[in-house]
PDB file of N, CA and C in Angstrom:
ATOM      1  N   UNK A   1     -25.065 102.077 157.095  1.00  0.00           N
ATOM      2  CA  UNK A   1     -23.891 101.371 156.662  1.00  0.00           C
ATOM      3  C   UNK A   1     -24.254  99.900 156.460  1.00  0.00           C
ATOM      4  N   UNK A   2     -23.632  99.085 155.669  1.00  0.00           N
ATOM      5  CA  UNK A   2     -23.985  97.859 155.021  1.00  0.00           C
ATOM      6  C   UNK A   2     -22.485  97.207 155.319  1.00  0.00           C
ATOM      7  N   UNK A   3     -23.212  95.692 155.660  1.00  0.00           N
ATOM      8  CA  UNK A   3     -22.205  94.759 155.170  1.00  0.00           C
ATOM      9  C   UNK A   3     -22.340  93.373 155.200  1.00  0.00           C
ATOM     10  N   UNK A   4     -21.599  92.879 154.607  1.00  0.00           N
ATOM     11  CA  UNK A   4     -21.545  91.066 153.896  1.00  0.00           C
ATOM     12  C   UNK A   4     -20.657  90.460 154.652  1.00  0.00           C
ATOM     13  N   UNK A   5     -21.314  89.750 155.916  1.00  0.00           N
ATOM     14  CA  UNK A   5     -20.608  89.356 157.005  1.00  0.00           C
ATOM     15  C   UNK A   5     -20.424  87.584 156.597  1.00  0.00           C
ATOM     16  N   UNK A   6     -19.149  86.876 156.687  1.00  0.00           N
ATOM     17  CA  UNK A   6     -18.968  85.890 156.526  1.00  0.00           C
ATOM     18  C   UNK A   6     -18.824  85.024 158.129  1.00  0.00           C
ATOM     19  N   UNK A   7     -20.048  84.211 157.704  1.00  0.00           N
ATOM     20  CA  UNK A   7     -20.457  83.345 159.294  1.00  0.00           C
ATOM     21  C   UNK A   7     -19.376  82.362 159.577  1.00  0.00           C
ATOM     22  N   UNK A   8     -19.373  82.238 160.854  1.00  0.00           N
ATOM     23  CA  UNK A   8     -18.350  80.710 161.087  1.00  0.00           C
ATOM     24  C   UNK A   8     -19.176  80.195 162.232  1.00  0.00           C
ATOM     25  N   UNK A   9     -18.832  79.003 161.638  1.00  0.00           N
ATOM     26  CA  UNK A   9     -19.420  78.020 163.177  1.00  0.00           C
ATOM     27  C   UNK A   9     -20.779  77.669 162.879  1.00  0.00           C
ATOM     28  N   UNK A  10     -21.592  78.024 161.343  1.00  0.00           N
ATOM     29  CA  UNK A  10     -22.924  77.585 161.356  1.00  0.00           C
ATOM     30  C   UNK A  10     -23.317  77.300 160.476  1.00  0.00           C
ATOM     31  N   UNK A  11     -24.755  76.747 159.866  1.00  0.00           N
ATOM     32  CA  UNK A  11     -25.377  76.178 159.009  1.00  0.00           C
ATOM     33  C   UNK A  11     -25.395  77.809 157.823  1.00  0.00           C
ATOM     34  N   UNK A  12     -25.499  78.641 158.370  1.00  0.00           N
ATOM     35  CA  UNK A  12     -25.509  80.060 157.160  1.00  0.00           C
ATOM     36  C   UNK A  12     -24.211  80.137 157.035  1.00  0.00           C
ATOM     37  N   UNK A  13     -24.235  80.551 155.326  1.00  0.00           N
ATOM     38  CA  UNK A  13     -22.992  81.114 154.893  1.00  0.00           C
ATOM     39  C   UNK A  13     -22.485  82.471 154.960  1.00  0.00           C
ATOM     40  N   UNK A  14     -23.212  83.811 155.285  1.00  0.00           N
ATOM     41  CA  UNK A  14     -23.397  85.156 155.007  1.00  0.00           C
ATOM     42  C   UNK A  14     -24.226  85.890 155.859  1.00  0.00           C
ATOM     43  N   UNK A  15     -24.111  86.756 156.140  1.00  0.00           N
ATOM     44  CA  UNK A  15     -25.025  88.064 156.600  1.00  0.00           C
ATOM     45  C   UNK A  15     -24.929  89.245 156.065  1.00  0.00           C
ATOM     46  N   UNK A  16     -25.910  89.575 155.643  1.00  0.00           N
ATOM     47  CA  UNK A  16     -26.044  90.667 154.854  1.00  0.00           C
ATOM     48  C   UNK A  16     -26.636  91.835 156.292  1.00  0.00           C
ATOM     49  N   UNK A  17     -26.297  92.556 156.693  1.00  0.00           N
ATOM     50  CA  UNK A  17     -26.553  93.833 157.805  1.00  0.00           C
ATOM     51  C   UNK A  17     -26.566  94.947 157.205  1.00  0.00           C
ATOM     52  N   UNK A  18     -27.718  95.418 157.557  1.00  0.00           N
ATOM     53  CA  UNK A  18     -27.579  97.184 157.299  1.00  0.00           C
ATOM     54  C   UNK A  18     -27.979  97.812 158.388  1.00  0.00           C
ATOM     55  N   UNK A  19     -27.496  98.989 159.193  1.00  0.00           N
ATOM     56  CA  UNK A  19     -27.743  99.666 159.942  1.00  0.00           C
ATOM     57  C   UNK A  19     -27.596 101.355 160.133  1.00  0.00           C
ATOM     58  N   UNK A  20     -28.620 101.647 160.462  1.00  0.00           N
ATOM     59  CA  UNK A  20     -28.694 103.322 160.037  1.00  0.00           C
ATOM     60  C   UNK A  20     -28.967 103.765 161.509  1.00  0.00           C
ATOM     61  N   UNK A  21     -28.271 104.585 161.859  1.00  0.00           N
ATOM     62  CA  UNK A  21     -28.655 105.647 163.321  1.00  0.00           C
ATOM     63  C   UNK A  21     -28.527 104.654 164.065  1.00  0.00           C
ATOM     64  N   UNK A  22     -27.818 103.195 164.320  1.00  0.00           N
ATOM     65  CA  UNK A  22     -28.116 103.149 165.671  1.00  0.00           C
ATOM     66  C   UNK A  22     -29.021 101.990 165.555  1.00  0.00           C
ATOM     67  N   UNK A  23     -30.039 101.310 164.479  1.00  0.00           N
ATOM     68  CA  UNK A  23     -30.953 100.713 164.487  1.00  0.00           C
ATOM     69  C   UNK A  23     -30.671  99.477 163.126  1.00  0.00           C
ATOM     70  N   UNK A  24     -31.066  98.541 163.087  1.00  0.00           N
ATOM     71  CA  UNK A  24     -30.736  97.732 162.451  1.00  0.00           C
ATOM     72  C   UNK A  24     -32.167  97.610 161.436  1.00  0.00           C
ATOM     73  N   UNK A  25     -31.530  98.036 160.096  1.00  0.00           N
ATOM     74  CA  UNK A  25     -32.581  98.509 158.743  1.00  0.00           C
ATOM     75  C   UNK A  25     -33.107  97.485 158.183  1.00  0.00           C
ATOM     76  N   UNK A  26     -32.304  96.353 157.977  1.00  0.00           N
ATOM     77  CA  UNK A  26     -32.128  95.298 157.310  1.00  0.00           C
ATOM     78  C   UNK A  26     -31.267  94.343 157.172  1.00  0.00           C
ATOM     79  N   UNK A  27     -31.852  93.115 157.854  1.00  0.00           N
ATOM     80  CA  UNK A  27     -30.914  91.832 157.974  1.00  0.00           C
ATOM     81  C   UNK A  27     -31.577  90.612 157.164  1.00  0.00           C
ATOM     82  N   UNK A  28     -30.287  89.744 156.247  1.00  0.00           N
ATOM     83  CA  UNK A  28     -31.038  88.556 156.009  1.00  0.00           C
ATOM     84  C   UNK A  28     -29.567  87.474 155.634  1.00  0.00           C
ATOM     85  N   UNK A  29     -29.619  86.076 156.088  1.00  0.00           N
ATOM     86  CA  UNK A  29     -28.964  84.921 155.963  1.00  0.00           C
ATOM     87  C   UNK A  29     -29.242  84.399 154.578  1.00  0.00           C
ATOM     88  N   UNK A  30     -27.993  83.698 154.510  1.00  0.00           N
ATOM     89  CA  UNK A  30     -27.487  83.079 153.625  1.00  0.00           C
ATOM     90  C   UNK A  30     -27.475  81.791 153.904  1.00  0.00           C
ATOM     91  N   UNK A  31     -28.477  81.013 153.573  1.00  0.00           N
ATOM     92  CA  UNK A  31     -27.975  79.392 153.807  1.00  0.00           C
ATOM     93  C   UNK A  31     -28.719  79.337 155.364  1.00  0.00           C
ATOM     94  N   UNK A  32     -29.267  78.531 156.451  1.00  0.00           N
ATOM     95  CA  UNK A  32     -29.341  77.978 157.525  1.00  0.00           C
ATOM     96  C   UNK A  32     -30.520  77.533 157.374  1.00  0.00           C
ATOM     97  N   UNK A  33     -31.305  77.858 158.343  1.00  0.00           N
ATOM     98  CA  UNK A  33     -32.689  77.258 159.014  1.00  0.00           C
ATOM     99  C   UNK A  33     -33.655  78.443 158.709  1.00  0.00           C
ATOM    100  N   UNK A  34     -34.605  78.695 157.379  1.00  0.00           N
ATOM    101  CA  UNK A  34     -34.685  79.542 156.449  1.00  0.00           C
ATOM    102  C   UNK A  34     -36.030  80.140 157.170  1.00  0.00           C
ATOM    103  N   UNK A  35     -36.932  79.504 157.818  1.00  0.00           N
ATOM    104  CA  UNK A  35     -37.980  79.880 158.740  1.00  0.00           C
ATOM    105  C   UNK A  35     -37.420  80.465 160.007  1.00  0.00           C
ATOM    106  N   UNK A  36     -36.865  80.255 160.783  1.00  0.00           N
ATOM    107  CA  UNK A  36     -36.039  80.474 161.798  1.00  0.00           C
ATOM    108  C   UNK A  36     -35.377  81.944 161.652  1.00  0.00           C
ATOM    109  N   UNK A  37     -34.740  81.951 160.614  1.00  0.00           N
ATOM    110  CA  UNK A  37     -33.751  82.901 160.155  1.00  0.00           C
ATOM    111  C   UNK A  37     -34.817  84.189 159.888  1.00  0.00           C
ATOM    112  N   UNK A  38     -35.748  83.841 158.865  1.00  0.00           N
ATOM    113  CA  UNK A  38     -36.843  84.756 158.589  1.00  0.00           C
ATOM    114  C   UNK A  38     -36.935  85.512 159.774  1.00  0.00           C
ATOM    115  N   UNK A  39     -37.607  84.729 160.685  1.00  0.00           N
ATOM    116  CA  UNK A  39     -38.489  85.249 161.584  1.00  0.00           C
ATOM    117  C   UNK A  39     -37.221  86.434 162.622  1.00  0.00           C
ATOM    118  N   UNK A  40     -36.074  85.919 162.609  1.00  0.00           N
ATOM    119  CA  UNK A  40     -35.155  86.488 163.392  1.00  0.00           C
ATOM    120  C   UNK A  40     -34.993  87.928 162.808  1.00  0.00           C
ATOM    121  N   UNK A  41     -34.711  87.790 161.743  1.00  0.00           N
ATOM    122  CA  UNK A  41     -34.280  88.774 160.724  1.00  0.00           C
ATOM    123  C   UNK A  41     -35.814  90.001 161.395  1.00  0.00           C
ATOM    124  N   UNK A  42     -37.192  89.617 161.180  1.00  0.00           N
ATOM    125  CA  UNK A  42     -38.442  90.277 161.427  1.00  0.00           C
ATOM    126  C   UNK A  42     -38.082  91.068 162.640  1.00  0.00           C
ATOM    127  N   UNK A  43     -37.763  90.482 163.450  1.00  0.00           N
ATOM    128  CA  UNK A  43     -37.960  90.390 165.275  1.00  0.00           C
ATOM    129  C   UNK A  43     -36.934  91.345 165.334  1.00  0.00           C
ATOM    130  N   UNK A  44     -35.963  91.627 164.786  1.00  0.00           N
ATOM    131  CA  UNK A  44     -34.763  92.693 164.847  1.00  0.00           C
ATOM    132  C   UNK A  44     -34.594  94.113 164.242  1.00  0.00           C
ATOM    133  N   UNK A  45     -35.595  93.636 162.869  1.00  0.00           N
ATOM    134  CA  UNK A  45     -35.345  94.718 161.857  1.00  0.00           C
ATOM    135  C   UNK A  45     -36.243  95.822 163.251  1.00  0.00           C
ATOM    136  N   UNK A  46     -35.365  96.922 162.742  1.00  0.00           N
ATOM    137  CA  UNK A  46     -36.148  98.652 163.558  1.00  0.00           C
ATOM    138  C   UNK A  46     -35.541  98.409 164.853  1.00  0.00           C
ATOM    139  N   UNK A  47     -34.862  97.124 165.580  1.00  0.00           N
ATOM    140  CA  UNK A  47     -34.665  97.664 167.051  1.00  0.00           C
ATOM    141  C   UNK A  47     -32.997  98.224 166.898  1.00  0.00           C
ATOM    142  N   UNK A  48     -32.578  98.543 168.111  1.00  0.00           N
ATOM    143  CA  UNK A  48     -31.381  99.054 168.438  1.00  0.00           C
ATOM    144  C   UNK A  48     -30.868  98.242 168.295  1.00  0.00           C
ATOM    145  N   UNK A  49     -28.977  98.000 167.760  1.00  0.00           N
ATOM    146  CA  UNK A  49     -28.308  97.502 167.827  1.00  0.00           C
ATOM    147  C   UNK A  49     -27.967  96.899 169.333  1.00  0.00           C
ATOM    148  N   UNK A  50     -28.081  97.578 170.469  1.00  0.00           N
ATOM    149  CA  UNK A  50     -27.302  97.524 171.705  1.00  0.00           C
ATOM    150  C   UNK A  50     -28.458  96.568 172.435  1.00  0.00           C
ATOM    151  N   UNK A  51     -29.664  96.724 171.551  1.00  0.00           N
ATOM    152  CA  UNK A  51     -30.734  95.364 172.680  1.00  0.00           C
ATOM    153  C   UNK A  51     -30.610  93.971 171.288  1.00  0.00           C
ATOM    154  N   UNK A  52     -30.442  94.214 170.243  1.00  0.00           N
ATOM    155  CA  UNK A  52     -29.747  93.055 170.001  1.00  0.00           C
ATOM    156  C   UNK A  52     -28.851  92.093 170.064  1.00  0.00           C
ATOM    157  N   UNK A  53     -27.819  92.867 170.871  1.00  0.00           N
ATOM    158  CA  UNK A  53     -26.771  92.319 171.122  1.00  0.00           C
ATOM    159  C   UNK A  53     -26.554  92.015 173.020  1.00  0.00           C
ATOM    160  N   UNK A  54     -27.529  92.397 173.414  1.00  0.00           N
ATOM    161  CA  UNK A  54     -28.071  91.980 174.725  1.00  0.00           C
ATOM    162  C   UNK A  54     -29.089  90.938 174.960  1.00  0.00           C
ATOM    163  N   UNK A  55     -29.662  90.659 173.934  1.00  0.00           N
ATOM    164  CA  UNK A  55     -30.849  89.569 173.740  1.00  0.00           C
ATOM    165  C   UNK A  55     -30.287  88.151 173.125  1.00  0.00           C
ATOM    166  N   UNK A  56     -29.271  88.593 172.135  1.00  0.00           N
ATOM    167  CA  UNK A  56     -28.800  87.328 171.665  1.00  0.00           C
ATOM    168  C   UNK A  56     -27.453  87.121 171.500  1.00  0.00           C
ATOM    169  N   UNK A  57     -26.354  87.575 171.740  1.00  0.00           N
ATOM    170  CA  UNK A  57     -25.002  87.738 171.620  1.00  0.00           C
ATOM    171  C   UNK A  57     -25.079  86.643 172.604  1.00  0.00           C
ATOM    172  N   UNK A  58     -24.247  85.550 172.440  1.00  0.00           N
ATOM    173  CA  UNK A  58     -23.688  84.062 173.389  1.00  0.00           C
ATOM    174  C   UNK A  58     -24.396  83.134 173.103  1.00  0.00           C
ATOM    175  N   UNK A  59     -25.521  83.219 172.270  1.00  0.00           N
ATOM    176  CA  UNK A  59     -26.570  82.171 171.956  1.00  0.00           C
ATOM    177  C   UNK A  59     -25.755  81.095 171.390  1.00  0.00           C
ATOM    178  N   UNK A  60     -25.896  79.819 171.870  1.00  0.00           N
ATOM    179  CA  UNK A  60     -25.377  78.781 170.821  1.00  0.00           C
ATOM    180  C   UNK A  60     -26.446  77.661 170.123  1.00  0.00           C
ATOM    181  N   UNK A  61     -25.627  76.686 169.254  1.00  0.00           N
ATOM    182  CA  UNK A  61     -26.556  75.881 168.470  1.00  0.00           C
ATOM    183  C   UNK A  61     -26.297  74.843 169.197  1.00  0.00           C
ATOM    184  N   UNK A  62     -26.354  73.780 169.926  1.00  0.00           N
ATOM    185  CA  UNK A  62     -26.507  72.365 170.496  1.00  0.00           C
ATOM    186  C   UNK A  62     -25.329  73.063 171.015  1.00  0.00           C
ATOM    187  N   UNK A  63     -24.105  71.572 170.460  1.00  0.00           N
ATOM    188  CA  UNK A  63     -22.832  71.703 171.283  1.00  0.00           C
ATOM    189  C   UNK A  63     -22.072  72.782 170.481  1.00  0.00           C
ATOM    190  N   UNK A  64     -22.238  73.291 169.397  1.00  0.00           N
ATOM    191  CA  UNK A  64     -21.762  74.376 168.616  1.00  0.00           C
ATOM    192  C   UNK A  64     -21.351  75.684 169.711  1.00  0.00           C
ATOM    193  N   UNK A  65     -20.023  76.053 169.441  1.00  0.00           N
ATOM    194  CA  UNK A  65     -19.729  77.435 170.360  1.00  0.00           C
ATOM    195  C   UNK A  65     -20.344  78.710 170.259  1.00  0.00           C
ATOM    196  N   UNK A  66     -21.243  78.862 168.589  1.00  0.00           N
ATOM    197  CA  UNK A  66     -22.104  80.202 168.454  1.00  0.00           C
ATOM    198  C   UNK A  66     -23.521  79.337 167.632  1.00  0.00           C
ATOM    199  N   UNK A  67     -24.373  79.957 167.006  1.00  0.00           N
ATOM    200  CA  UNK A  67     -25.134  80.227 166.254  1.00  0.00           C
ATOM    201  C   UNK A  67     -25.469  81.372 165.655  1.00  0.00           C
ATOM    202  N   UNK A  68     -26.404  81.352 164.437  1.00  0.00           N
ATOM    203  CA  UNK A  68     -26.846  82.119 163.654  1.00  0.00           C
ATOM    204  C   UNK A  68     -27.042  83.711 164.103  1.00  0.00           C
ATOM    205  N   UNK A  69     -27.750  83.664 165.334  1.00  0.00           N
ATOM    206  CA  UNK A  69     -27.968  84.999 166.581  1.00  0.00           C
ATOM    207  C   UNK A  69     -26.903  85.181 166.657  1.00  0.00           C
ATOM    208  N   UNK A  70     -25.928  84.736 167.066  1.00  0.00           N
ATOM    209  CA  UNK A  70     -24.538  85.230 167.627  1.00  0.00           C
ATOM    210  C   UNK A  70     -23.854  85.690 166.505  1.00  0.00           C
ATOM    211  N   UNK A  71     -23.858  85.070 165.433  1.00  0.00           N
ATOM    212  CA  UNK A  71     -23.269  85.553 164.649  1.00  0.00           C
ATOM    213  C   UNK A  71     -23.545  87.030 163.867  1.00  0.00           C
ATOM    214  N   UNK A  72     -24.855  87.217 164.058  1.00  0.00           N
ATOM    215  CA  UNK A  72     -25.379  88.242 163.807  1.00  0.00           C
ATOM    216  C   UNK A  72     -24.949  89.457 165.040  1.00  0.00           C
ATOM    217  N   UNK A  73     -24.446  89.267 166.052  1.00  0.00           N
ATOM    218  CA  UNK A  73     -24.325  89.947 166.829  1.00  0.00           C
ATOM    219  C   UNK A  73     -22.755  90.279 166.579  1.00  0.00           C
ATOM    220  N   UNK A  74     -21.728  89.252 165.954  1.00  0.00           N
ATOM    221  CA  UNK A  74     -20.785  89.528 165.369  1.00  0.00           C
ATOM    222  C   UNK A  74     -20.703  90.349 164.786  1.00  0.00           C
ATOM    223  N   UNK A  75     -21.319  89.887 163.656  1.00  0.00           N
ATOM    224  CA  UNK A  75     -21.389  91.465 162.206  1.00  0.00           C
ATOM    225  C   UNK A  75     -21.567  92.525 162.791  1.00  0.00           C
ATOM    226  N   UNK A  76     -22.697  92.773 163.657  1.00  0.00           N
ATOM    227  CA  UNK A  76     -23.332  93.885 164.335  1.00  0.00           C
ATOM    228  C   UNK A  76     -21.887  94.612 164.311  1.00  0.00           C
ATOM    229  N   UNK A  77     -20.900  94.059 165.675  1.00  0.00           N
ATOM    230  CA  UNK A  77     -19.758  94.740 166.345  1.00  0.00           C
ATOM    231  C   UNK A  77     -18.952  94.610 164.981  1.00  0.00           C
ATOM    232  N   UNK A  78     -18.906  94.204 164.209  1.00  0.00           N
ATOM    233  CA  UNK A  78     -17.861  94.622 163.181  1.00  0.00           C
ATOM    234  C   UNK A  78     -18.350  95.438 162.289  1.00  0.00           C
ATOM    235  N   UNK A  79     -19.364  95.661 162.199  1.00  0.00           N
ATOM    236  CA  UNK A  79     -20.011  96.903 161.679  1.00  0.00           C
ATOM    237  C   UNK A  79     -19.744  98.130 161.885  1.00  0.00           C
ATOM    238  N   UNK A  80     -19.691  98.047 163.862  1.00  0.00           N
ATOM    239  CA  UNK A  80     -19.333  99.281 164.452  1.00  0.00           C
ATOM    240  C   UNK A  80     -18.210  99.629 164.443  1.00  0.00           C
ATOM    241  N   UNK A  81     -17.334  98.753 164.240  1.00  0.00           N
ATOM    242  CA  UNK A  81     -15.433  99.179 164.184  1.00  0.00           C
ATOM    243  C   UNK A  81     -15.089  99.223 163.281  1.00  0.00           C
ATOM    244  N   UNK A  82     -16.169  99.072 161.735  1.00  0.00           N
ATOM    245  CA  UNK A  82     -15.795  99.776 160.623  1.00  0.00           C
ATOM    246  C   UNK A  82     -16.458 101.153 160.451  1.00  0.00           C
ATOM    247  N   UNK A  83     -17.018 101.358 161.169  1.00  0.00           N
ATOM    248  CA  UNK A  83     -17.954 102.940 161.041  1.00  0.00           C
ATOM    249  C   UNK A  83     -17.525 103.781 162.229  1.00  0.00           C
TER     250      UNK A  83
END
């Protein structure tokens, strides 16, 4: 399942998520910290949704209430309550 997650609270505009069985297929940002983001996107693709969202769900940016991780952990759960 796929989707075009609209970020708040950060330097990215978008998340693009795909997730099949349980595992996250393919992720990539829109707009932020484009090395950073890369590498996140790498570090995730093939694992489980449920240790992604245990590894980085609450992450923030300075004084910012989420970041880029978190937000990705957003989509994640709205992924799942559309599927």
């Amino acid at each position: 399942m796929k989707i075009l997650y609209k970020t708040q609270g950060t330097c990215s505009s978008h998340i693009e998520l795909e997730v099949e069985d349980g595992r996250v297929k393919d992720v990539s940002f829109w707009g932020g910290c484009n090395g950073n983001l890369k590498g996140i996107c790498s570090l995730v693709r093939g694992m489980k949704t449920e240790e992604v969202l245990s590894r980085l769900e609450g992450i923030m940016c300075g004084h910012r209430p989420t970041s880029c991780p978190d937000q990705l952990c957003k989509a994640i759960r709205r992924l799942s309550e559309e599927g």
